[in-house]
C-alpha atoms as a PDB file:
ATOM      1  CA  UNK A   1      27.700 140.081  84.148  1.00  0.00           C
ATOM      2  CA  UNK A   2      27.513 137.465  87.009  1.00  0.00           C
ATOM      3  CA  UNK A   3      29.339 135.198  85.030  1.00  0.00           C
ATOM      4  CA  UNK A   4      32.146 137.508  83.584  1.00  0.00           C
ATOM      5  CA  UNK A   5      32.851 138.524  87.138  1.00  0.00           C
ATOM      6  CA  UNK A   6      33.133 134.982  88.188  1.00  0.00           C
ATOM      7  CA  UNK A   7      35.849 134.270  85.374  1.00  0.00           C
ATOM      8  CA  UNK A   8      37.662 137.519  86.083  1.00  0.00           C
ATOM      9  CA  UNK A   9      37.510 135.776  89.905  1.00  0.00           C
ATOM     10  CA  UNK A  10      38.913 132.598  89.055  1.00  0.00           C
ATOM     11  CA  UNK A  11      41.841 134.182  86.606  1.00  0.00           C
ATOM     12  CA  UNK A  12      42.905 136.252  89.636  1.00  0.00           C
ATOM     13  CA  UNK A  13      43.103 133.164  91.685  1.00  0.00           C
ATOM     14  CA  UNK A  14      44.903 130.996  89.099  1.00  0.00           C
ATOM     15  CA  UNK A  15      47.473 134.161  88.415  1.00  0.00           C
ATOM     16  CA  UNK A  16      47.580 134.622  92.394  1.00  0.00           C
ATOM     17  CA  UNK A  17      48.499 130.931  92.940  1.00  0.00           C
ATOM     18  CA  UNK A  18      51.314 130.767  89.739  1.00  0.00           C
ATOM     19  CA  UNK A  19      53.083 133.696  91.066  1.00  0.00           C
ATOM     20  CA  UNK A  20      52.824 132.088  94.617  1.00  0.00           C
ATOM     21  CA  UNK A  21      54.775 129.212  92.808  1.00  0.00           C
ATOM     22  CA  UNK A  22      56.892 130.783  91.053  1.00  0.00           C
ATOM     23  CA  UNK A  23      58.067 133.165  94.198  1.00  0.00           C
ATOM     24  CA  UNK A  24      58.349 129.625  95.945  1.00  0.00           C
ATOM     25  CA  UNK A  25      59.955 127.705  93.329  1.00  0.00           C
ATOM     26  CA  UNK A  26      62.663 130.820  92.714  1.00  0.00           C
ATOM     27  CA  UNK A  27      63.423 131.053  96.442  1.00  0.00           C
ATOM     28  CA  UNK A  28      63.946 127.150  96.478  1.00  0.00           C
ATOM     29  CA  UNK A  29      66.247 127.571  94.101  1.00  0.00           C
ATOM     30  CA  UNK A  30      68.232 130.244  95.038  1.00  0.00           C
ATOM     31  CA  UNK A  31      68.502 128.238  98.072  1.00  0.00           C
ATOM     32  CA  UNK A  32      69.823 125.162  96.538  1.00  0.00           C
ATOM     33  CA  UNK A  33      72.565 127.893  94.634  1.00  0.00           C
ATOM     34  CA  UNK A  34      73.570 129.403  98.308  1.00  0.00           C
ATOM     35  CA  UNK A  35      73.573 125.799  99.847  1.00  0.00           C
ATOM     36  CA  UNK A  36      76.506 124.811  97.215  1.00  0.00           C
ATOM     37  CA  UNK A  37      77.934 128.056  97.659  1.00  0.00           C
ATOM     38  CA  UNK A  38      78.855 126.776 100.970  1.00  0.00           C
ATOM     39  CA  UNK A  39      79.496 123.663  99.886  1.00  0.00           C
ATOM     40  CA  UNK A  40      82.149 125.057  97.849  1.00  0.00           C
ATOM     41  CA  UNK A  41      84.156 127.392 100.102  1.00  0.00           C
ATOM     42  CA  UNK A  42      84.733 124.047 102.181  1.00  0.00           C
ATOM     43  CA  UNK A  43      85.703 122.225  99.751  1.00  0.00           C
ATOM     44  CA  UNK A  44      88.317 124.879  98.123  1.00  0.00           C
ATOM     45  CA  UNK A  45      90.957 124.697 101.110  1.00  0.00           C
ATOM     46  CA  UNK A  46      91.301 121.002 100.182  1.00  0.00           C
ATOM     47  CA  UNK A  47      91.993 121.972  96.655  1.00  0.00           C
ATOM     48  CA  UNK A  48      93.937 124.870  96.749  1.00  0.00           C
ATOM     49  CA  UNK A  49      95.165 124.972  99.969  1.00  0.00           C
ATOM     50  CA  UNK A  50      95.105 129.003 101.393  1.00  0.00           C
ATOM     51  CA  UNK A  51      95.205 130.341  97.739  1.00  0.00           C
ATOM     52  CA  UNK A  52      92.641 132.674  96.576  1.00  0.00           C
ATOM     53  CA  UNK A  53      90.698 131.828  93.935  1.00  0.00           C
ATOM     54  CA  UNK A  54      89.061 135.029  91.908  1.00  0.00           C
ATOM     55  CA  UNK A  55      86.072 135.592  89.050  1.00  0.00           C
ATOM     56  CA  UNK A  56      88.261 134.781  85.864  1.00  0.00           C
ATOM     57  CA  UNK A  57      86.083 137.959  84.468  1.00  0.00           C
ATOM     58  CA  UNK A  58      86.142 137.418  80.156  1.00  0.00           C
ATOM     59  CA  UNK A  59      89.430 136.180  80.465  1.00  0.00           C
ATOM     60  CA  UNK A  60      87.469 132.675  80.634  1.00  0.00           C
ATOM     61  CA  UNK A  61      84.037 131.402  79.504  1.00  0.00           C
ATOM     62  CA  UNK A  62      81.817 127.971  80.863  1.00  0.00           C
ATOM     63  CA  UNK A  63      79.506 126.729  78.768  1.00  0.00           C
ATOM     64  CA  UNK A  64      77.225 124.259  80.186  1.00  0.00           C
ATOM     65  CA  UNK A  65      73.364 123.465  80.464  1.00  0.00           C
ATOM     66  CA  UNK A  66      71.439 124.560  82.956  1.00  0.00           C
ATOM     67  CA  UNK A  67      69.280 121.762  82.967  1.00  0.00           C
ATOM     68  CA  UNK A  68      71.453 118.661  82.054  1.00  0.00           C
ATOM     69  CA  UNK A  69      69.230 115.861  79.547  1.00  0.00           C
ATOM     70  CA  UNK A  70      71.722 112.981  81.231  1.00  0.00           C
ATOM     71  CA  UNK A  71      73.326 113.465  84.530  1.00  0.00           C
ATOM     72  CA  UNK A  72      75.481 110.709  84.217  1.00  0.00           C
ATOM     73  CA  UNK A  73      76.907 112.611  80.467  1.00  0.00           C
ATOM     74  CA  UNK A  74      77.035 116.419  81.158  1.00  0.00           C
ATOM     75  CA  UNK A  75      78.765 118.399  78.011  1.00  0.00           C
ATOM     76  CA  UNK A  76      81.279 121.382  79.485  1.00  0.00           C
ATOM     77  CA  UNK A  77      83.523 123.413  77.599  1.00  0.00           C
ATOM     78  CA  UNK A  78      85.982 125.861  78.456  1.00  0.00           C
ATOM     79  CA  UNK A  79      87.160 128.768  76.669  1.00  0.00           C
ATOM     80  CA  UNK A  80      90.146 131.162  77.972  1.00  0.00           C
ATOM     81  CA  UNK A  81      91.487 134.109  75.911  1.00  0.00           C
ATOM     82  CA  UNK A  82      94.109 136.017  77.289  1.00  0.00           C
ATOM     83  CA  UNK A  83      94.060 139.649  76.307  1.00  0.00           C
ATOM     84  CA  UNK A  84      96.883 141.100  73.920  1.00  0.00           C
ATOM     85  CA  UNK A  85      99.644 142.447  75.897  1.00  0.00           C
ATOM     86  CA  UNK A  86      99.008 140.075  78.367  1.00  0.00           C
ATOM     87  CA  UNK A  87     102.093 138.068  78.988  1.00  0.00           C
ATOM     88  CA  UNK A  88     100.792 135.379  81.148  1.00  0.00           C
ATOM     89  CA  UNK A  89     100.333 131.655  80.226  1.00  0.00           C
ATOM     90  CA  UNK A  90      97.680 128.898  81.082  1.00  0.00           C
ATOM     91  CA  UNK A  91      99.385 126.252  82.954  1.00  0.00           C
ATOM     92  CA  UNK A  92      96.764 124.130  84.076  1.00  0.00           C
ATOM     93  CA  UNK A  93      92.925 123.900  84.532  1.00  0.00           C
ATOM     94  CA  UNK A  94      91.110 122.164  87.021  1.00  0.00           C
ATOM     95  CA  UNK A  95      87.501 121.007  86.655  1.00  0.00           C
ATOM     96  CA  UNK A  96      85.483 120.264  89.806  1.00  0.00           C
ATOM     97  CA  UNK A  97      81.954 119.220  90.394  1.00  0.00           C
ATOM     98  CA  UNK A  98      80.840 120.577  93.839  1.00  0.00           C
ATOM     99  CA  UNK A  99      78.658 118.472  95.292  1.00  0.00           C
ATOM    100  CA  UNK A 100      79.807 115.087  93.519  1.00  0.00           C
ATOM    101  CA  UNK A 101      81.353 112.367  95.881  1.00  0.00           C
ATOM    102  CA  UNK A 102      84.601 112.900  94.126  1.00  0.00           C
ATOM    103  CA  UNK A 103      84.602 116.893  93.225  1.00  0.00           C
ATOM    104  CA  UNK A 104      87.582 117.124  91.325  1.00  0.00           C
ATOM    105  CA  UNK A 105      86.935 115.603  87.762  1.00  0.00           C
ATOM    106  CA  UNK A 106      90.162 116.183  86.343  1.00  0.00           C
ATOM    107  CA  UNK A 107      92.968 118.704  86.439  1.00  0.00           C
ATOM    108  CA  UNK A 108      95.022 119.274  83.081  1.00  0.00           C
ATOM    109  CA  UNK A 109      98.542 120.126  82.401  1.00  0.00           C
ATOM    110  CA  UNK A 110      99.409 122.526  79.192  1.00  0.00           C
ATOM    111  CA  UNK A 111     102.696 122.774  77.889  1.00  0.00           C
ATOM    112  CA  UNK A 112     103.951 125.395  75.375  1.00  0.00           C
ATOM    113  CA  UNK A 113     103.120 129.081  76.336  1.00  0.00           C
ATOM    114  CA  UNK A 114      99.442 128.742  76.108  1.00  0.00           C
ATOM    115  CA  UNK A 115      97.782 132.323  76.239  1.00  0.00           C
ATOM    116  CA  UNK A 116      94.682 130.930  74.377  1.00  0.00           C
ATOM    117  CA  UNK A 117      92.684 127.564  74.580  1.00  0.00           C
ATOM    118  CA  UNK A 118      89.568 125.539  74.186  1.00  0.00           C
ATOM    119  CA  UNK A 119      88.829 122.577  75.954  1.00  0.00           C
ATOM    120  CA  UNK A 120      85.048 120.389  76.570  1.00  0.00           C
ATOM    121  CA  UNK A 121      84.612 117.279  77.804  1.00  0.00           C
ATOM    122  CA  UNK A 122      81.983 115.305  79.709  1.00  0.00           C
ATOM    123  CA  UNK A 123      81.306 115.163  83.575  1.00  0.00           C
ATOM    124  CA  UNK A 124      78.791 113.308  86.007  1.00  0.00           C
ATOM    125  CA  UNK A 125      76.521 115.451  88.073  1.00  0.00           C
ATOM    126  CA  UNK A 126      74.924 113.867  91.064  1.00  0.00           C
ATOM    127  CA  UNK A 127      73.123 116.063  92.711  1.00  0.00           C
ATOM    128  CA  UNK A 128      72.053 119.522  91.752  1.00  0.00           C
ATOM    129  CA  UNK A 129      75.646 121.063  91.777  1.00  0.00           C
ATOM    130  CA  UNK A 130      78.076 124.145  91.217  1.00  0.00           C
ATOM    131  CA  UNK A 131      80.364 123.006  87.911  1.00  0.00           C
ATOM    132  CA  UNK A 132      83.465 124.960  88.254  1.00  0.00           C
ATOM    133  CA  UNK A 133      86.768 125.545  85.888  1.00  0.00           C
ATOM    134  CA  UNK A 134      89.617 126.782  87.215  1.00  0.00           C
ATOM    135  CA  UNK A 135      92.557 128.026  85.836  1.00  0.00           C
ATOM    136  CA  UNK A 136      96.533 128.795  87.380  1.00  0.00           C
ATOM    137  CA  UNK A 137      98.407 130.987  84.665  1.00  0.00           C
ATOM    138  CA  UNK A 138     102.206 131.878  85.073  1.00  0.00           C
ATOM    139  CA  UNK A 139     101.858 134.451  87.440  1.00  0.00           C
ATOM    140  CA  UNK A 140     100.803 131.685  90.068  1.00  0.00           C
ATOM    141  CA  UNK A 141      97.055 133.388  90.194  1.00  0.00           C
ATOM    142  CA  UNK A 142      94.270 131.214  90.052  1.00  0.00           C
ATOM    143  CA  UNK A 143      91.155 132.436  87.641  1.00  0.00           C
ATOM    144  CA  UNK A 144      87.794 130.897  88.054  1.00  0.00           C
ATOM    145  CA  UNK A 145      84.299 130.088  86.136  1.00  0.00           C
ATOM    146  CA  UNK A 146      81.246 128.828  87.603  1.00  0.00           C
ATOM    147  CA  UNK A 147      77.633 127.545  85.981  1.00  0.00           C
ATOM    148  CA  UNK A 148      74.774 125.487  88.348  1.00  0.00           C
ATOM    149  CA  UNK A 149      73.885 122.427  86.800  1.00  0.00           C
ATOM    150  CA  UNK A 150      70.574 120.781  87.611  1.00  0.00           C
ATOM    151  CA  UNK A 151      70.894 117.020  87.381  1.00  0.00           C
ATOM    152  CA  UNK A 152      70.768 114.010  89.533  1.00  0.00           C
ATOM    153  CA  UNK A 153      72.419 111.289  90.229  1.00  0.00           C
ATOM    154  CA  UNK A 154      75.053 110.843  87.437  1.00  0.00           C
ATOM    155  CA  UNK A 155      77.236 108.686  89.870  1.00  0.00           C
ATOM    156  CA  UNK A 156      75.185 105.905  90.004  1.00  0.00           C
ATOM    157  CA  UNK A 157      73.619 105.971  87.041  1.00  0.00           C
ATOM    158  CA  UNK A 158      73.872 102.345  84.859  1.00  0.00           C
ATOM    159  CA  UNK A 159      76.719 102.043  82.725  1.00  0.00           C
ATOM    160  CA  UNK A 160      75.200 101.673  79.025  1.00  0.00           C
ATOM    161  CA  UNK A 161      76.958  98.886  78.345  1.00  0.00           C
ATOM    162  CA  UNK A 162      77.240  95.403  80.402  1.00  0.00           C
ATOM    163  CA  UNK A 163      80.301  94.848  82.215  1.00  0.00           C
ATOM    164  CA  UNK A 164      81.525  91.820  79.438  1.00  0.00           C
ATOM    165  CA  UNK A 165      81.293  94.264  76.852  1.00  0.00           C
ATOM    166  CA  UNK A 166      82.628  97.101  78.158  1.00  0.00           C
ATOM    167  CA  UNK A 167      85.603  95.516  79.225  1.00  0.00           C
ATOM    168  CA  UNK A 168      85.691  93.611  75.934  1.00  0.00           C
ATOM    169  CA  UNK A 169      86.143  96.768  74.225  1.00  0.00           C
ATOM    170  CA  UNK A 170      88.120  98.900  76.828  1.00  0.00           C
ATOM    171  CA  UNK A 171      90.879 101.283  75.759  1.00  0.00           C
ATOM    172  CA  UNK A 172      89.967 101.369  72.458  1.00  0.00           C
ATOM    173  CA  UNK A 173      90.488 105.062  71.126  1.00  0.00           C
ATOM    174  CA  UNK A 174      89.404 107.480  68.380  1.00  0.00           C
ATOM    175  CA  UNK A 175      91.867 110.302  67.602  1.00  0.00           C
ATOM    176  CA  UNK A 176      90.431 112.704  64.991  1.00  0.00           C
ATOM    177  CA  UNK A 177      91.279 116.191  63.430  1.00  0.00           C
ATOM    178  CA  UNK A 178      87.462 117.993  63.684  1.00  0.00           C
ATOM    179  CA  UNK A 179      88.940 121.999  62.852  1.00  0.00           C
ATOM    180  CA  UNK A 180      92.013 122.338  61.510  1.00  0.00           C
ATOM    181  CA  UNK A 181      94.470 125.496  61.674  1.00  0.00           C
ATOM    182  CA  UNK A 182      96.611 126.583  59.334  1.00  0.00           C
ATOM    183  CA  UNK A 183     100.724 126.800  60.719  1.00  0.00           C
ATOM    184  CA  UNK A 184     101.866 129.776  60.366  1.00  0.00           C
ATOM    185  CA  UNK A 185      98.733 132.353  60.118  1.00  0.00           C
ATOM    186  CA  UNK A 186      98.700 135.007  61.937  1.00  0.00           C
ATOM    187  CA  UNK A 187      95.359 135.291  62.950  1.00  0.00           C
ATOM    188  CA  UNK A 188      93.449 133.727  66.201  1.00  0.00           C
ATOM    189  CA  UNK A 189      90.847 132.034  64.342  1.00  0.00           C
ATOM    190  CA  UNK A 190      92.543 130.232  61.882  1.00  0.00           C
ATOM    191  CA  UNK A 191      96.133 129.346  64.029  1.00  0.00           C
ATOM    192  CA  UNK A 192      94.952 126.799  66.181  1.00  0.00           C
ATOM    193  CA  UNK A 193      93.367 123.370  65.336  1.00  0.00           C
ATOM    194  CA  UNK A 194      91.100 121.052  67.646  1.00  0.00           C
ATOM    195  CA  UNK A 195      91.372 117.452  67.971  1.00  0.00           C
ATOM    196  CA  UNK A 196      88.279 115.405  69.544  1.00  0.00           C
ATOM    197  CA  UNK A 197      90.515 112.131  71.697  1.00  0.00           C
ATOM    198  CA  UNK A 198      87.691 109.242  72.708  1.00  0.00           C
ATOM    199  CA  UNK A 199      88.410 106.188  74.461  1.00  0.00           C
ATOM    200  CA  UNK A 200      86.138 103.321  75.300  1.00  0.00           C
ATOM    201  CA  UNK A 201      85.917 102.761  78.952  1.00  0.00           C
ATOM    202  CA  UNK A 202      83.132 102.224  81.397  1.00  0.00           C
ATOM    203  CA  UNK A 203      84.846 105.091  83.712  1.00  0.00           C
ATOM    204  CA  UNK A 204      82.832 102.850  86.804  1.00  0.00           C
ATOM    205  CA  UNK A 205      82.380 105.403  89.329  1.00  0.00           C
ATOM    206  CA  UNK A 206      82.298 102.974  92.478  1.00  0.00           C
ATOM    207  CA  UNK A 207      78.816 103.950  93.186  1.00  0.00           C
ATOM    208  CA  UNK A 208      77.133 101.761  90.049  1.00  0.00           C
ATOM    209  CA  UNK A 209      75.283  98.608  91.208  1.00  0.00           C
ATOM    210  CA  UNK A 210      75.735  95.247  88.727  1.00  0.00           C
ATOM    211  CA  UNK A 211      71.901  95.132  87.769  1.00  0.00           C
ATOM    212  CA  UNK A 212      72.471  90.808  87.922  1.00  0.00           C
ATOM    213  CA  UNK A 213      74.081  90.332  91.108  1.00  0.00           C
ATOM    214  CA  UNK A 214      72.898  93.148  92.687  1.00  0.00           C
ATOM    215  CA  UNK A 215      76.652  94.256  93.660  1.00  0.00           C
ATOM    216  CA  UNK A 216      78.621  97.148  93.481  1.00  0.00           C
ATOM    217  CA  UNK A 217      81.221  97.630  90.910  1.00  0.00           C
ATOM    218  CA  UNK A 218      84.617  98.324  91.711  1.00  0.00           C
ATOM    219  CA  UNK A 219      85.471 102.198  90.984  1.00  0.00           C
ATOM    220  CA  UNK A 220      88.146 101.861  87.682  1.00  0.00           C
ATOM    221  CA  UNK A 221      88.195 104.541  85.445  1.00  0.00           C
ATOM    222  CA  UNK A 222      91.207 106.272  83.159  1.00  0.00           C
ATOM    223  CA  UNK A 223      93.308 108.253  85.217  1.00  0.00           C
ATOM    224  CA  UNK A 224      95.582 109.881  83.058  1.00  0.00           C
ATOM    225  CA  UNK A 225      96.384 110.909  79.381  1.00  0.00           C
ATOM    226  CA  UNK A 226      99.655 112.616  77.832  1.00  0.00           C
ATOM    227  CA  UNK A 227      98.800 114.206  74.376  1.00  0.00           C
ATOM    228  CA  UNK A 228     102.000 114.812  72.488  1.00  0.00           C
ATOM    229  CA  UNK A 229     102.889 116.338  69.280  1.00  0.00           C
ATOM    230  CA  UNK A 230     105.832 115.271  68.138  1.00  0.00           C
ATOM    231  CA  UNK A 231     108.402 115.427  71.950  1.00  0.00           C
ATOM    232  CA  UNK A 232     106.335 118.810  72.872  1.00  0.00           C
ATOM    233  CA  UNK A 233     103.479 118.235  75.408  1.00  0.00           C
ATOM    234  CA  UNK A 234     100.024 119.563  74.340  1.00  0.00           C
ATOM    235  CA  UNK A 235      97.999 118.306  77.753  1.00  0.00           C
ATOM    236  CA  UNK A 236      98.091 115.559  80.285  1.00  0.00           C
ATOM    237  CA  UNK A 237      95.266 115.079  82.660  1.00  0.00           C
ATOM    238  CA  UNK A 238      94.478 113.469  85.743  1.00  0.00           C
ATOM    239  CA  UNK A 239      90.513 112.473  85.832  1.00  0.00           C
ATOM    240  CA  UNK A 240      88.745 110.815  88.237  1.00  0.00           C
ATOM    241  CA  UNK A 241      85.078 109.035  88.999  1.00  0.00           C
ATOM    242  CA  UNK A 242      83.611 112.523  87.820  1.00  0.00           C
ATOM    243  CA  UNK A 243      84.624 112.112  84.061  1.00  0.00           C
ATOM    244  CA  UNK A 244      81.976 110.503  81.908  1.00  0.00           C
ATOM    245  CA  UNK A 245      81.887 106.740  80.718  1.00  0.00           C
ATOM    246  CA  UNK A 246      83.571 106.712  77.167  1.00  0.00           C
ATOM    247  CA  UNK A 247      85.799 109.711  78.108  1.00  0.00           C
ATOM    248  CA  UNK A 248      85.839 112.453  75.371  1.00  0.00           C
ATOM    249  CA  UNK A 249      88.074 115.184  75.103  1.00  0.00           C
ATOM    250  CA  UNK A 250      88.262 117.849  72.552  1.00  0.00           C
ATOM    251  CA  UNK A 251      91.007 120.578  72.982  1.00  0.00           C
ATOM    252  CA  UNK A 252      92.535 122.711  70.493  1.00  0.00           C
ATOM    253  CA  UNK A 253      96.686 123.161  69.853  1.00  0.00           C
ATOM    254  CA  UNK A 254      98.928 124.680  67.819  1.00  0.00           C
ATOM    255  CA  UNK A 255      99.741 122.538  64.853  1.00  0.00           C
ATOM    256  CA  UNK A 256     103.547 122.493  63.979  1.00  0.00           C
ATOM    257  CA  UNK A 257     103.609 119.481  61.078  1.00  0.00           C
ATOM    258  CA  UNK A 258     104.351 116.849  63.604  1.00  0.00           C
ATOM    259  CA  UNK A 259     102.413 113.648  64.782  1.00  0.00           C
ATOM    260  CA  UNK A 260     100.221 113.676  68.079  1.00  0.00           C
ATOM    261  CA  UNK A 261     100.968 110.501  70.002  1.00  0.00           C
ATOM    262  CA  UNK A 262      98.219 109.688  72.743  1.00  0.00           C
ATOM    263  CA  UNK A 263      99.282 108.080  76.040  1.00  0.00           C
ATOM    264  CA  UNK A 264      96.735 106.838  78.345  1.00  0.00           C
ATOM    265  CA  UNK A 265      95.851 104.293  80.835  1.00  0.00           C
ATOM    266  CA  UNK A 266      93.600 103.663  83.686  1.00  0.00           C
ATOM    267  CA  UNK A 267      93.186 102.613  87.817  1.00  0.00           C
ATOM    268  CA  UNK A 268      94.088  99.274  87.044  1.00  0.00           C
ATOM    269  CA  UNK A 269      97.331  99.425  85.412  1.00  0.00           C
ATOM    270  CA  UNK A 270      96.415  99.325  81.668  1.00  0.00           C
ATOM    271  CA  UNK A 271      97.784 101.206  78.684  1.00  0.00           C
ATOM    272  CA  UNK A 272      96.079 102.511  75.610  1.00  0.00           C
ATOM    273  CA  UNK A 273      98.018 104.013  72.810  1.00  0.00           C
ATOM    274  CA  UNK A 274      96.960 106.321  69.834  1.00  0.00           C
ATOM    275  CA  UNK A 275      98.316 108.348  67.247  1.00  0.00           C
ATOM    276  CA  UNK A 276      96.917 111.022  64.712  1.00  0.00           C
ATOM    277  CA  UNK A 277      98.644 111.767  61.250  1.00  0.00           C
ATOM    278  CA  UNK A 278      99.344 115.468  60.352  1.00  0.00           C
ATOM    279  CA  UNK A 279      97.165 115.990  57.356  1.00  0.00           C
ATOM    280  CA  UNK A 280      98.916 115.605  53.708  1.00  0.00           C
END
């Protein structure tokens, strides 16, 4: 009896201490969430100047993890899906990374009368950090998504290559056709195709030290891409120290026939070219 009261004793006081953790672990957290919270609404007047920015609602979707397996290689897509009768377009989207040196990881351009899109890439988290998409549509309004990210320093993580091979290699791009849509069909799930665009570059950040001499690495990183089918703009971006070494974009489009020309280049005055077939 003794010793079944004893165990009944020592469960209590291991339950007792694990919800005492867990209370103090969830209040931590929710800290660390109302901390960036803050961060945030300083950082949006430098963005978006006076404009309000609202909860897209389902218009749009964020999918990200909540715990990130490499800061410094963070998968984010964005979905937005304009109700029917809706008459607005998407005209751009912005990406930004809260707490990250740089927040603004790149802001994209869509031409045609986008009313439905996809579009993931990868971003570097440095501290434990708000990920926000934002959207303007035609009507001028601007429609946001939100997901906190766990991960840690992303920044200044080591580039996975050295510096003579990444540099050896740099601008060399991979255009390929991963879903294809069918012109003409009528439906949302088969009209629009999706492309994956991936171009070798160490994307250096600024805040990466050379693990030889001990030195900081000069930020230089690709700073913008046009994506073209045939004359008609599909995207162009402007990215910064937030996007991922190796950038890798995949959006989707409407396909009309025609060939997609990529355009791209980077901080230090390079130019890297690519071009995908239509199919048959």
């Amino acid at each position: 009896m003794r010793l079944a009261k004893a165990t009944f004793k020592a469960t209590l006081a291991t339950l007792v201490v694990a919800a005492t953790l867990l209370a103090a672990f969830t209040a931590a957290s929710s800290a660390q969430e109302a901390g960036a919270d803050a961060t945030w609404q300083a950082l949006k007047p430098d963005v978006f100047g006076e404009r309000p920015v609202v909860d897209a609602g389902p218009l749009m979707t964020l999918t990200a993890p909540v715990r990130a397996e490499d800061a410094a290689m963070v998968p984010v897509e964005i979905a937005v899906a304009l109700p029917a009768g809706d008459t607005r377009t998407v005209q751009k989207l912005t990406l930004i990374v809260d707490e990250n040196p740089a927040p603004v990881a790149a802001t994209f351009t869509f031409g045609g009368e986008r009313r439905d899109l996809t579009l993931a890439t990868r971003l570097r988290v440095n501290s434990y950090s708000y990920v926000r998409a934002v959207a303007q549509l035609s009507d001028g309004s601007l429609q946001m998504v939100q997901r906190f990210v766990k991960a840690s320093g992303g920044c200044s993580a080591p580039a996975m290559k050295d510096e003579e091979a990444a540099l050896r290699n740099i601008g060399q791009m991979k255009l390929r056709l991963v879903q294809p849509g069918q012109q003409g069909d009528a439906t949302q799930a088969n009209r629009f195709s999706r492309v994956q665009l991936m171009i070798r570059h160490p994307n250096y950040s600024g805040l990466q030290m050379d693990q030889i001499t001990r030195l900081y690495i000069p930020a230089k990183y690709v700073d913008r891409i046009e994506v073209k089918q045939g004359d008609a703009l599909i995207l162009s971006m402007e990215g910064g120290i937030s996007l991922s070494e190796d950038p890798n974009l995949q959006f989707s489009y409407e396909p009309t026939g025609q060939q997609i020309h990529v355009d791209a280049g980077d901080t230090d005055g390079r130019s890297f070219e690519g071009e995908l077939k239509p199919a048959g």
